[in-house]
Protein backbone atom coordinates (compact mmCIF):
# COMPACT_ATOMS: atom_id res chain seq x y z
CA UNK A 1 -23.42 -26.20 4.62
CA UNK A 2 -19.49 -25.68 3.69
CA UNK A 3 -18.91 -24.96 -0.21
CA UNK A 4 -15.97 -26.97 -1.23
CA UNK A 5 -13.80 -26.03 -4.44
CA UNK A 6 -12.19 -29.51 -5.73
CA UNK A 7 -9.50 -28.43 -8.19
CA UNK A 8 -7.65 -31.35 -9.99
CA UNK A 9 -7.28 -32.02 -13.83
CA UNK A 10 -8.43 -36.07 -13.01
CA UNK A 11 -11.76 -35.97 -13.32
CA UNK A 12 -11.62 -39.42 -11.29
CA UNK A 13 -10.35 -37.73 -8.53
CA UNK A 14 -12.61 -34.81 -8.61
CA UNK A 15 -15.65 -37.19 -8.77
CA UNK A 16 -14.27 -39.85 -5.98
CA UNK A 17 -13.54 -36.23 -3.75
CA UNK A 18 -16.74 -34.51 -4.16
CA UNK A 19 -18.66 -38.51 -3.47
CA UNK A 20 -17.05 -38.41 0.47
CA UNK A 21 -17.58 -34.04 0.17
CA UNK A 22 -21.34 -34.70 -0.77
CA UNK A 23 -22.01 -37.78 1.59
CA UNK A 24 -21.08 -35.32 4.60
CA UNK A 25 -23.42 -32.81 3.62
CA UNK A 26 -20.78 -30.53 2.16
CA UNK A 27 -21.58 -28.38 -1.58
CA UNK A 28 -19.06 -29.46 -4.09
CA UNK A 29 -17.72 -27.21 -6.80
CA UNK A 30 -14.69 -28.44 -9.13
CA UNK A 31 -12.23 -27.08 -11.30
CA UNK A 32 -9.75 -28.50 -13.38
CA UNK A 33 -7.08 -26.33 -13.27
CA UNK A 34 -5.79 -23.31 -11.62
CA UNK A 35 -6.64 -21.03 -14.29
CA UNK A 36 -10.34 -21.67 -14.20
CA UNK A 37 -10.45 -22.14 -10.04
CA UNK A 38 -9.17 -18.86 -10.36
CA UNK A 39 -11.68 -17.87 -12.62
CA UNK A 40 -15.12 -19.59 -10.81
CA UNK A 41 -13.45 -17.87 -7.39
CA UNK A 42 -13.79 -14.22 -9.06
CA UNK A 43 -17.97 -14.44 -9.25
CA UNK A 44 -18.35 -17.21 -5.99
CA UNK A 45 -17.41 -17.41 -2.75
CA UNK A 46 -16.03 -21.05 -1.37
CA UNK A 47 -15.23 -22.17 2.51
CA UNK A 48 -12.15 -24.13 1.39
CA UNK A 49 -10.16 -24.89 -1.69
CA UNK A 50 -8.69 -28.77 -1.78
CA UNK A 51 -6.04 -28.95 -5.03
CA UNK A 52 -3.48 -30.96 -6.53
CA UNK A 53 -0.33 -29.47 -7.79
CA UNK A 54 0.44 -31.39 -10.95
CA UNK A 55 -2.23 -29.36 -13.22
CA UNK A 56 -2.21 -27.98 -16.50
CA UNK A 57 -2.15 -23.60 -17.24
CA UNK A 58 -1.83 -22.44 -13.86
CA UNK A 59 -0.28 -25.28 -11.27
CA UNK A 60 -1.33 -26.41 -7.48
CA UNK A 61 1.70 -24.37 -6.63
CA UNK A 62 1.16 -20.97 -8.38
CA UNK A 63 -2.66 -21.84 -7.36
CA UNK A 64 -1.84 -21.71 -3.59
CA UNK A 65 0.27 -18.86 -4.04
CA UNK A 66 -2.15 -16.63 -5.32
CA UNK A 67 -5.01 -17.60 -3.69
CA UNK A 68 -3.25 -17.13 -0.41
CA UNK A 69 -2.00 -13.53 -1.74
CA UNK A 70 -6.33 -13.03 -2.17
CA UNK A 71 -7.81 -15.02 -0.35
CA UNK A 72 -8.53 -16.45 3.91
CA UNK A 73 -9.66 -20.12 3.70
CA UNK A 74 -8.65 -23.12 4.54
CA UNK A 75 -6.03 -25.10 1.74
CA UNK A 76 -5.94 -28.65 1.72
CA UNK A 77 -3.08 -30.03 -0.76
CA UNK A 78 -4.16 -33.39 -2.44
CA UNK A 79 -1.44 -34.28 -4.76
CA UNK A 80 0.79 -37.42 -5.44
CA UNK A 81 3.81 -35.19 -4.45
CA UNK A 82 5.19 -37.23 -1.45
CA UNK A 83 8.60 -36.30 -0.92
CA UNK A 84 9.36 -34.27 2.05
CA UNK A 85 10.72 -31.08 -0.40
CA UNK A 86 7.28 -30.89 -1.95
CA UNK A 87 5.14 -31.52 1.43
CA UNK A 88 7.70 -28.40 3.28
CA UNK A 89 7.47 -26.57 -0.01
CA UNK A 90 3.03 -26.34 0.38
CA UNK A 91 3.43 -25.59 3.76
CA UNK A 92 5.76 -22.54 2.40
CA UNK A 93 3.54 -21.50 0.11
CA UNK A 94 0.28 -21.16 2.35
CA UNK A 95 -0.87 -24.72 2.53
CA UNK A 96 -2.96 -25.61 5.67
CA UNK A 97 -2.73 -29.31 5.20
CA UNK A 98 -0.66 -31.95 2.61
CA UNK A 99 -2.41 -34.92 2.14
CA UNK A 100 -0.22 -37.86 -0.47
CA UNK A 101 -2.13 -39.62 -3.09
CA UNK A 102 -3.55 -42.30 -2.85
CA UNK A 103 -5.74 -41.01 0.18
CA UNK A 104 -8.19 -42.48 2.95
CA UNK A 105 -11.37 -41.19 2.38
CA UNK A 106 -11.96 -40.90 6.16
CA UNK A 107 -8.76 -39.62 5.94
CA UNK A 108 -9.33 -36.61 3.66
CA UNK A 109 -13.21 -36.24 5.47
CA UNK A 110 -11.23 -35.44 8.99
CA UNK A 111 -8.79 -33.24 7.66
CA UNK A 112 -11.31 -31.22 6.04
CA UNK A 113 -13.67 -30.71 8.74
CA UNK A 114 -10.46 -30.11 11.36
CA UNK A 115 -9.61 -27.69 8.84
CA UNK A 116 -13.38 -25.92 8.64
CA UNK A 117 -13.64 -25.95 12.47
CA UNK A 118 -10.85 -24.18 13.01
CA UNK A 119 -11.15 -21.75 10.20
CA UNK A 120 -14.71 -20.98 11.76
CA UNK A 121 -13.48 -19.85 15.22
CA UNK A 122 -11.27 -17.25 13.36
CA UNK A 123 -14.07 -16.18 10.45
CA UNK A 124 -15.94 -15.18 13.53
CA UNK A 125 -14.14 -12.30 13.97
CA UNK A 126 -13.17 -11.49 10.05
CA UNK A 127 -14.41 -11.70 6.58
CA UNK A 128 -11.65 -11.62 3.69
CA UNK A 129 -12.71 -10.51 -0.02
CA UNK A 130 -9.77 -10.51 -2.01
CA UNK A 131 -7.34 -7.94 -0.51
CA UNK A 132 -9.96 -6.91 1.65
CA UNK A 133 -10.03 -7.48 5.36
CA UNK A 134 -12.93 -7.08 7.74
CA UNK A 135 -13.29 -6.97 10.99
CA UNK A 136 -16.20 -8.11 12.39
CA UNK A 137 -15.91 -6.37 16.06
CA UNK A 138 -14.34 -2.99 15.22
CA UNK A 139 -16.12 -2.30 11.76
CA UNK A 140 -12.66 -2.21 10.24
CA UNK A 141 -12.28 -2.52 6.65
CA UNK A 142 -8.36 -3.23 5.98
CA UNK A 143 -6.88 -3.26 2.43
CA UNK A 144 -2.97 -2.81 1.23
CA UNK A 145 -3.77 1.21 1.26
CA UNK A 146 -5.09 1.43 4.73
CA UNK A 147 -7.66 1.18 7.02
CA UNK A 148 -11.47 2.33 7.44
CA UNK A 149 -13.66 2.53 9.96
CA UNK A 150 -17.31 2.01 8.95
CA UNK A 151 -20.55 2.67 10.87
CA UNK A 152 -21.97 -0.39 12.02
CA UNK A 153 -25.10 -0.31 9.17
CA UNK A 154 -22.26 0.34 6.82
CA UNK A 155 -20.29 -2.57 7.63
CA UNK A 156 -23.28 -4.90 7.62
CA UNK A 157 -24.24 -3.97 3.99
CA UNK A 158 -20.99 -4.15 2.54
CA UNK A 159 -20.35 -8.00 3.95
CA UNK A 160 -23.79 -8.82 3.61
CA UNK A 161 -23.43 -8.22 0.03
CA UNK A 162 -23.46 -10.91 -2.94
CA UNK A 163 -19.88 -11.15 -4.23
CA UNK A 164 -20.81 -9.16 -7.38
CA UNK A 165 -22.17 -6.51 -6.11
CA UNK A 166 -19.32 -6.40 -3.34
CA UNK A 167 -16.38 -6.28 -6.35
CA UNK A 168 -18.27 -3.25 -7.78
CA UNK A 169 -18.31 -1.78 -4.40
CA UNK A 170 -14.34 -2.10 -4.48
CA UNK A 171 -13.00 1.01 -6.44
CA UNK A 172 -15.03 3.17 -3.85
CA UNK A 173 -14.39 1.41 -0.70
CA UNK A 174 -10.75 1.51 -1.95
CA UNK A 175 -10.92 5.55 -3.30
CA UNK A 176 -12.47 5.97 0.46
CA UNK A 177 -9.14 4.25 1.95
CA UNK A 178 -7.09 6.06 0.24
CA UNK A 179 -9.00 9.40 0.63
CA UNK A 180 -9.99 10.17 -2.89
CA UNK A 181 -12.61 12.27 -3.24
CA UNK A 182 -14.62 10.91 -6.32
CA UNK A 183 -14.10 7.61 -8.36
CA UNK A 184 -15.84 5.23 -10.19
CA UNK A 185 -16.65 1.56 -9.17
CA UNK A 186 -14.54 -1.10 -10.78
């Protein structure tokens, strides 16, 4: 079952989004704003984020920016931001789809599950936790400092791992990137 993080500050919207979400079997988590999708995506891990842009604290725009900066899942724009500026300006910033308000349902329904399907193919291969990149067929673990090859039973424990206890694994996966000898988990 795909987990689906609905971020708008209408709670309308949220509700009428996570209805069609929920009706195809998909989990529905919401947030209504950056700032606290941000927050919920630090302790939980989501298949796709769908957001609006017009939100209070941290925007759709800033939103997409950093979770593309931390994140590999499908984006799905859902904002009333028509004009072709704002459309080519999501794209920019790391936006898989645009989708103008007011919306189809069926719409929105076939975007998201083109979206999942072809995010799917590609997850096959790699995990991303934050700044981390795995590699599921070389045992790779890729971060801005470098890269480490894991054994296999490594490599299985580490992405097996529940998202917690993955971030505390994250100072010494990184020390071990960057060849430090002895740190402490963050």
């Amino acid at each position: 079952m795909a987990k689906i993080l609905v971020v708008d500050d209408d709670p309308h919207i949220r509700e009428l989004v996570a209805v069609f979400l929920k009706a195809e079997g998909m989990e529905v988590c919401e947030a209504s704003d950056g700032r606290e999708a941000l927050d919920f995506l630090e302790d939980h891990a989501v298949d796709m984020v769908i957001l609006d842009v017009m939100m209070p604290n941290v925007d759709g725009w800033q939103l997409c920016r950093e979770l593309r900066k931390a994140y590999d899942f499908p984006l799905l724009m859902l904002t009333a931001k028509g004009e072709t500026s704002q459309i080519v300006k999501g794209f920019e910033l790391g936006s898989d789809d645009y989708l103008v308000k007011p919306f189809e349902p069926p719409v929105l329904m076939a975007r998201v599950k083109a979206l999942l399907k072809r995010y799917q193919i590609s997850a096959a291969q790699s995990v991303a936790v934050g700044r981390l990149k795995m590699n599921r067929k070389t045992y790779e673990i890729q971060s801005d400092d470098g890269i480490l090859t894991l054994p296999l039973k490594e490599y299985e424990l580490l992405v097996n791992s529940p998202p917690l206890s993955l971030r505390m694994k994250w100072g010494l996966l990184l020390a071990s990137i960057q060849g430090c000898t002895r740190c402490e988990a963050s």
